[in-house]
C-alpha atoms as a PDB file:
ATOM      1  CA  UNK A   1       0.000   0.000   0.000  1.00  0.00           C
ATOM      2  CA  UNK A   2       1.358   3.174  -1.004  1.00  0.00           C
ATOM      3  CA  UNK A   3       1.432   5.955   1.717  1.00  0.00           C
ATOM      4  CA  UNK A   4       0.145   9.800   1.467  1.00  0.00           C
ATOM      5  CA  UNK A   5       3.671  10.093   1.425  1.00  0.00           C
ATOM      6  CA  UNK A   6       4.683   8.952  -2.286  1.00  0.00           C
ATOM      7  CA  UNK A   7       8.378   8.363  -1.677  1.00  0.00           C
ATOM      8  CA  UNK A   8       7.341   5.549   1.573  1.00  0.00           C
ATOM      9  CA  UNK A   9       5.178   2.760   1.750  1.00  0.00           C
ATOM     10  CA  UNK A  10       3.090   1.676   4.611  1.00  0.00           C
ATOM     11  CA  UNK A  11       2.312  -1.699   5.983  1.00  0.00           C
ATOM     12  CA  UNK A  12      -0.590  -2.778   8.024  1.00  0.00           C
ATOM     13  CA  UNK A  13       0.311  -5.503  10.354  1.00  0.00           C
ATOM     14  CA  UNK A  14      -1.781  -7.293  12.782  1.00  0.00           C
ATOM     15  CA  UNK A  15      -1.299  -6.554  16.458  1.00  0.00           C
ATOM     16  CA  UNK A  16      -1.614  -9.046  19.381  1.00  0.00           C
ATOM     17  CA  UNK A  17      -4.287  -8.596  22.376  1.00  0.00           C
ATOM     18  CA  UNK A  18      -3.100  -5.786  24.547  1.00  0.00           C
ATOM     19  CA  UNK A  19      -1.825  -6.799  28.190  1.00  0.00           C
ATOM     20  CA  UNK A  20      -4.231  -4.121  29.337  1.00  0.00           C
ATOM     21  CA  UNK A  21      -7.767  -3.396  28.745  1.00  0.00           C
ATOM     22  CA  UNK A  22      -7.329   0.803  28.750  1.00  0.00           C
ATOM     23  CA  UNK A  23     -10.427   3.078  27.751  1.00  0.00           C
ATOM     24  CA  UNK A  24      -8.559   6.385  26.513  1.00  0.00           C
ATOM     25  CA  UNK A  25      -5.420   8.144  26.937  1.00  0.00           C
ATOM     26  CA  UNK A  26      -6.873  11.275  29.141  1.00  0.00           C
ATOM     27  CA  UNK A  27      -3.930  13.114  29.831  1.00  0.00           C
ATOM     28  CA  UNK A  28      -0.262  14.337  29.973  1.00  0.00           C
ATOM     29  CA  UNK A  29       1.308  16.511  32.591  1.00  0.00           C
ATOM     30  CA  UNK A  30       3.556  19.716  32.738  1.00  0.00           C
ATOM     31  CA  UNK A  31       5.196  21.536  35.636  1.00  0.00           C
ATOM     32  CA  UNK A  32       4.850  25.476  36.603  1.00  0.00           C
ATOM     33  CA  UNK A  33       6.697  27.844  38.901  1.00  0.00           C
ATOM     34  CA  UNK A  34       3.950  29.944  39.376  1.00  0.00           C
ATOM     35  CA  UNK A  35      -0.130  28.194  38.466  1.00  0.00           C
ATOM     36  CA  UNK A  36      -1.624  32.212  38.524  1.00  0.00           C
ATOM     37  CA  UNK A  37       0.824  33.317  35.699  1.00  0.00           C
ATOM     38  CA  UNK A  38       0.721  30.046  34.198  1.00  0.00           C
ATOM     39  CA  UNK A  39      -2.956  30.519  34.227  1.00  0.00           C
ATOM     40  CA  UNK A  40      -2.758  33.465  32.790  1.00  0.00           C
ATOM     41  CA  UNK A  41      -0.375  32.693  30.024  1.00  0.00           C
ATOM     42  CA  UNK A  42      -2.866  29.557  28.937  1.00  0.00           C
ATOM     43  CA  UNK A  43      -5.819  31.789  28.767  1.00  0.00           C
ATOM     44  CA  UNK A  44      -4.781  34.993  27.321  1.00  0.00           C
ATOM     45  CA  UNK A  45      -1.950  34.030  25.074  1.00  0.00           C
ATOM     46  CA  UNK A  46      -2.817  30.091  23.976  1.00  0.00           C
ATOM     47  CA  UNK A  47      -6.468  30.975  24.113  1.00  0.00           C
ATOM     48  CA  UNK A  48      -6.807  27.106  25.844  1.00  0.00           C
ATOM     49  CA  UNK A  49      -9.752  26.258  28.401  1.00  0.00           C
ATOM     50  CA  UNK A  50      -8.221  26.373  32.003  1.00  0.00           C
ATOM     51  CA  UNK A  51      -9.672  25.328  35.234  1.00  0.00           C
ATOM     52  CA  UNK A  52      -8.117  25.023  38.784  1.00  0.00           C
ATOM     53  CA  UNK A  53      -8.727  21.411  40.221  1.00  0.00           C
ATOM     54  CA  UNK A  54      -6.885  21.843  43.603  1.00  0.00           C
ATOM     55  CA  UNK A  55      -4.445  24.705  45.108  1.00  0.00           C
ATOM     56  CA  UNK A  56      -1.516  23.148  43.304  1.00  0.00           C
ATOM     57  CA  UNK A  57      -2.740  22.025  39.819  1.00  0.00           C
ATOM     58  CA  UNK A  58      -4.851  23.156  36.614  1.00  0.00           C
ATOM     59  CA  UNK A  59      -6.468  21.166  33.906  1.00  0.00           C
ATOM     60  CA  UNK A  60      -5.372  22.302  30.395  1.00  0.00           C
ATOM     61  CA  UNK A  61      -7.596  21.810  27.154  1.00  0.00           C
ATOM     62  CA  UNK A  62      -8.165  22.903  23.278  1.00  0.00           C
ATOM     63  CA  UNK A  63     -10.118  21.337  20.785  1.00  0.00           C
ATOM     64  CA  UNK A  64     -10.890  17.829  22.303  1.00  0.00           C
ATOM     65  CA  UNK A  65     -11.145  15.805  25.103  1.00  0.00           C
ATOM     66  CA  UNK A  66      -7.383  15.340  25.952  1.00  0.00           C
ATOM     67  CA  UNK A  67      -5.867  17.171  28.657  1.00  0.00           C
ATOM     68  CA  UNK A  68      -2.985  18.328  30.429  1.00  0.00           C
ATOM     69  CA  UNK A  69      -2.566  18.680  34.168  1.00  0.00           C
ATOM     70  CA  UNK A  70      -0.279  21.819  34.727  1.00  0.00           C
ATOM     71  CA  UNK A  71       1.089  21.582  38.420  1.00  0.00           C
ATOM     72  CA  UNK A  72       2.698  23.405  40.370  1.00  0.00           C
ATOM     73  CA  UNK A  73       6.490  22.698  41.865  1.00  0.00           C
ATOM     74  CA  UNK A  74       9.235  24.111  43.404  1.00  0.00           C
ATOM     75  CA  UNK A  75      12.466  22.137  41.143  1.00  0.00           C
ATOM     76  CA  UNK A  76      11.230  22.846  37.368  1.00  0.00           C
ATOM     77  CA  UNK A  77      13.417  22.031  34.875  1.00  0.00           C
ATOM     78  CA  UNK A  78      13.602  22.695  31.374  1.00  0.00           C
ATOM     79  CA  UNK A  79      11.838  20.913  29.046  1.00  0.00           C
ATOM     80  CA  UNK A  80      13.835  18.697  26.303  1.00  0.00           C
ATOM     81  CA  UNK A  81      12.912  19.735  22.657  1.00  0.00           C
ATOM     82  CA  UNK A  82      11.973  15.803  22.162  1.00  0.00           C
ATOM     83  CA  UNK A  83       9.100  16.451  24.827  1.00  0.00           C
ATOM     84  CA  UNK A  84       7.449  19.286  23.175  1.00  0.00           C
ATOM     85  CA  UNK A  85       3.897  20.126  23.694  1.00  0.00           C
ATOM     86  CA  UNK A  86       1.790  20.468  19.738  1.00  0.00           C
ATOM     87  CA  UNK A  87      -0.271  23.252  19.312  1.00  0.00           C
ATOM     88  CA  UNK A  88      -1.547  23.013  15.595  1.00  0.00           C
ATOM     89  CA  UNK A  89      -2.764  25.534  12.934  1.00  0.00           C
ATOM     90  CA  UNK A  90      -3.796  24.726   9.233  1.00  0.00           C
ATOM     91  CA  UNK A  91      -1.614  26.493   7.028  1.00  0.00           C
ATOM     92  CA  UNK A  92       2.075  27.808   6.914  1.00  0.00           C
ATOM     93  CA  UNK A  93       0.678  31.257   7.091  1.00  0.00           C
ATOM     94  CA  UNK A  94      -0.836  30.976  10.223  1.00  0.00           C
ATOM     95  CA  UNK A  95       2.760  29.262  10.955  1.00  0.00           C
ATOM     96  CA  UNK A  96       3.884  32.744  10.036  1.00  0.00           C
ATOM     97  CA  UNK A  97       1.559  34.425  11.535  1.00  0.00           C
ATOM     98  CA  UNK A  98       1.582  32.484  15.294  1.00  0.00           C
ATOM     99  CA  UNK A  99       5.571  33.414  14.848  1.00  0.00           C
ATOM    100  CA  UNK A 100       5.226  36.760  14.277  1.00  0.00           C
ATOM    101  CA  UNK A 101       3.076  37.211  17.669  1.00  0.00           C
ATOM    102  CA  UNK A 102       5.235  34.846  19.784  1.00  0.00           C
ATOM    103  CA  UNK A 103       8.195  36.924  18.864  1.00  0.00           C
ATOM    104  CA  UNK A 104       6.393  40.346  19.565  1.00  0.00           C
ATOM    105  CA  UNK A 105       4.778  39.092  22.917  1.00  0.00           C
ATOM    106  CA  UNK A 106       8.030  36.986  23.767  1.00  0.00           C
ATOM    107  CA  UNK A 107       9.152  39.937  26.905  1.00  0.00           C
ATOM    108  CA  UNK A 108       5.364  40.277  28.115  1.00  0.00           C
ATOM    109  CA  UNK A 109       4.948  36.337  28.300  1.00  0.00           C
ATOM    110  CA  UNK A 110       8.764  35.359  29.620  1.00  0.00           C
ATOM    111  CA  UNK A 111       9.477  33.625  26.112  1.00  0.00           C
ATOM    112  CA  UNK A 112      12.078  32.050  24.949  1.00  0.00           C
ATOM    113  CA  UNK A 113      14.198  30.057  22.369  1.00  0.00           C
ATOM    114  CA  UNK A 114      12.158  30.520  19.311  1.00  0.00           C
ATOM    115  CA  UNK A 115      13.146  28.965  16.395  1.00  0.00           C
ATOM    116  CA  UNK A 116      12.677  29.974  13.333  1.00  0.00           C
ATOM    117  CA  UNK A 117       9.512  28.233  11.162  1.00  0.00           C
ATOM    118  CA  UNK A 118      10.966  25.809   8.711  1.00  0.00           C
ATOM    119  CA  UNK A 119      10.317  22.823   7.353  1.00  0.00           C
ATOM    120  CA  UNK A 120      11.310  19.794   9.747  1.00  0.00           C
ATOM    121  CA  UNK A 121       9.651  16.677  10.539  1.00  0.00           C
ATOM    122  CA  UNK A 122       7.506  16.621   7.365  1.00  0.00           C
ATOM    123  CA  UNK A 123       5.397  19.645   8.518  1.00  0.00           C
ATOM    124  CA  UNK A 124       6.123  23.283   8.867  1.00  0.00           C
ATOM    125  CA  UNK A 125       6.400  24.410  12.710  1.00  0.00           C
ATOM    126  CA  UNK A 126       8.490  26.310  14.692  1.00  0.00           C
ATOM    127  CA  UNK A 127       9.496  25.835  18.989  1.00  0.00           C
ATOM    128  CA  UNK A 128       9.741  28.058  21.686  1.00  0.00           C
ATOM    129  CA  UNK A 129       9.698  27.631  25.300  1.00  0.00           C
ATOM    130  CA  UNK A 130       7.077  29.494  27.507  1.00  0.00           C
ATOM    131  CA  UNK A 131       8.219  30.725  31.232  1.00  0.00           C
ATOM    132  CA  UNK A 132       7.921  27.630  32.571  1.00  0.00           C
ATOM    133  CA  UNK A 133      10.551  26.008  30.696  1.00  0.00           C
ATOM    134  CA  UNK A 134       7.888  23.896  29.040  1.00  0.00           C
ATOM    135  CA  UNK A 135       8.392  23.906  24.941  1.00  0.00           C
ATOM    136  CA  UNK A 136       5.759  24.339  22.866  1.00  0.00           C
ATOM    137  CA  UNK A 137       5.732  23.797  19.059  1.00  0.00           C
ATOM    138  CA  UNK A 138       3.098  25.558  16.225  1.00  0.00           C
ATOM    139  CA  UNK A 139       2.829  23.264  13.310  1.00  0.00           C
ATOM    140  CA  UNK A 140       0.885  22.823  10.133  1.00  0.00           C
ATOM    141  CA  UNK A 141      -2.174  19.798  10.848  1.00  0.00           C
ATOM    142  CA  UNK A 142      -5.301  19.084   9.529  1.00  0.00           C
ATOM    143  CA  UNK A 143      -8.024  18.685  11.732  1.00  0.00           C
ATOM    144  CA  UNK A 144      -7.657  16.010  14.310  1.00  0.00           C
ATOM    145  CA  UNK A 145      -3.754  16.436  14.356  1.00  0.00           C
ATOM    146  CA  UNK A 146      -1.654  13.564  13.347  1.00  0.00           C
ATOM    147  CA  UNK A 147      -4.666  11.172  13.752  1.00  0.00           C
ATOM    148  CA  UNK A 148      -4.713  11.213   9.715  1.00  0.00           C
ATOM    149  CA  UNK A 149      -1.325   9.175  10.000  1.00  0.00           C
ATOM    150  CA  UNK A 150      -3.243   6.249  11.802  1.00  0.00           C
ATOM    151  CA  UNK A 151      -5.284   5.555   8.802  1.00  0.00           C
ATOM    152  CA  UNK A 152      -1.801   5.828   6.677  1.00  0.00           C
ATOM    153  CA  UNK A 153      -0.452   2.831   8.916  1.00  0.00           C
ATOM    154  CA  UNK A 154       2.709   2.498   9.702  1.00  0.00           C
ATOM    155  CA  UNK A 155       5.298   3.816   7.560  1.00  0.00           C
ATOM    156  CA  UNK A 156       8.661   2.075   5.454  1.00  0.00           C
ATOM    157  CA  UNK A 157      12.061   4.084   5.045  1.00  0.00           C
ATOM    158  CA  UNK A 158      11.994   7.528   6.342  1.00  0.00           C
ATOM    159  CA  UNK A 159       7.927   7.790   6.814  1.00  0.00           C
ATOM    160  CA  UNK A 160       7.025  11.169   7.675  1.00  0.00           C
ATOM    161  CA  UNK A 161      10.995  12.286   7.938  1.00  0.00           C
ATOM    162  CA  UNK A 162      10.997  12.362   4.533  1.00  0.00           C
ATOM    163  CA  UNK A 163      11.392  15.521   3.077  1.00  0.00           C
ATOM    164  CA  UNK A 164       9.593  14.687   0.067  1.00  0.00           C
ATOM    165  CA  UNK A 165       6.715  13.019   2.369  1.00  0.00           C
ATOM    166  CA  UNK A 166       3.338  14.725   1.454  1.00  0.00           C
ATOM    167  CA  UNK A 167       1.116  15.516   3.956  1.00  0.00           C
ATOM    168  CA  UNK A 168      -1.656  17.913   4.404  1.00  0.00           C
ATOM    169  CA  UNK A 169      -1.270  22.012   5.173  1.00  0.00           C
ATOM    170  CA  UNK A 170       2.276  21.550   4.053  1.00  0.00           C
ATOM    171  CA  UNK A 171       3.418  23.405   0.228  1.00  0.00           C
ATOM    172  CA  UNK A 172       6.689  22.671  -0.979  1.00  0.00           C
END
């Protein structure tokens, strides 16, 4: 079967019983130095859905039913680039676009170590870290994120590190 991407194939492959008989993966989990400024940075600059479930965590939320449980703690450290948090748009221009503010607003929100948008990864995104020291990256998606790569299966050779790997919201 021949992939979205034209230069890899995919296989499907039958997959044994899980161990475990899981309902839905509800959540992840980042740190913060400070929830009220964290709060505030989630609301007015990410424009996510925040509420406070106890006096030392928040619930995160766009889009779905995933979430992210911000809490608080005294030893943050810096989050590897590997770990990045996805925020997605449609098109490069609102790549652009989501660039141009994050640099602008970088002193108000504590911002820092933004990249450049480029193509990497077989989408067009750009990093930065917020003033937690969590990373954050704005890429090109379709609706429902990556979950169009599911029905693609998985991927031979490169897969979606291919630079010639077609995939939508991305122009070469």
């Amino acid at each position: 079967m021949t992939s979205i991407g034209d230069t890899t194939t995919s296989i499907r492959r039958s997959k044994p019983a899980p161990a475990l008989k899981l309902n839905f993966l509800s959540h992840g989990t980042l740190e913060s130095r400070d929830l009220a400024y964290s709060r505030r940075f989630y609301e007015e600059f990410l424009g996510l859905e925040v509420v406070q479930t106890s006096p030392i965590s928040l619930l995160i939320r766009l889009g779905g039913p995933n979430t992210i449980a911000v809490v608080y703690s005294k030893n943050v450290e810096a989050m590897n680039l590997l770990n990045h948090n996805g925020l997605d748009v449609r098109t490069q221009e609102e790549v652009d676009e989501a660039h141009r503010i994050v640099c602008a607003q970088a002193e108000q929100w504590r911002l820092k170590k933004i990249t450049k948008p480029h193509l990497q990864h077989g989408t067009y995104s750009f990093f930065f870290w917020d003033g937690d020291d969590n990373c954050w990256e704005i890429l090109t998606n379709p609706e429902g994120g990556y979950s169009w790569l599911f029905d693609a299966g998985d991927q031979l050779g490169k897969g979606h590190l291919d630079r010639d790997f077609k995939r939508p919201g991305v122009v070469t």
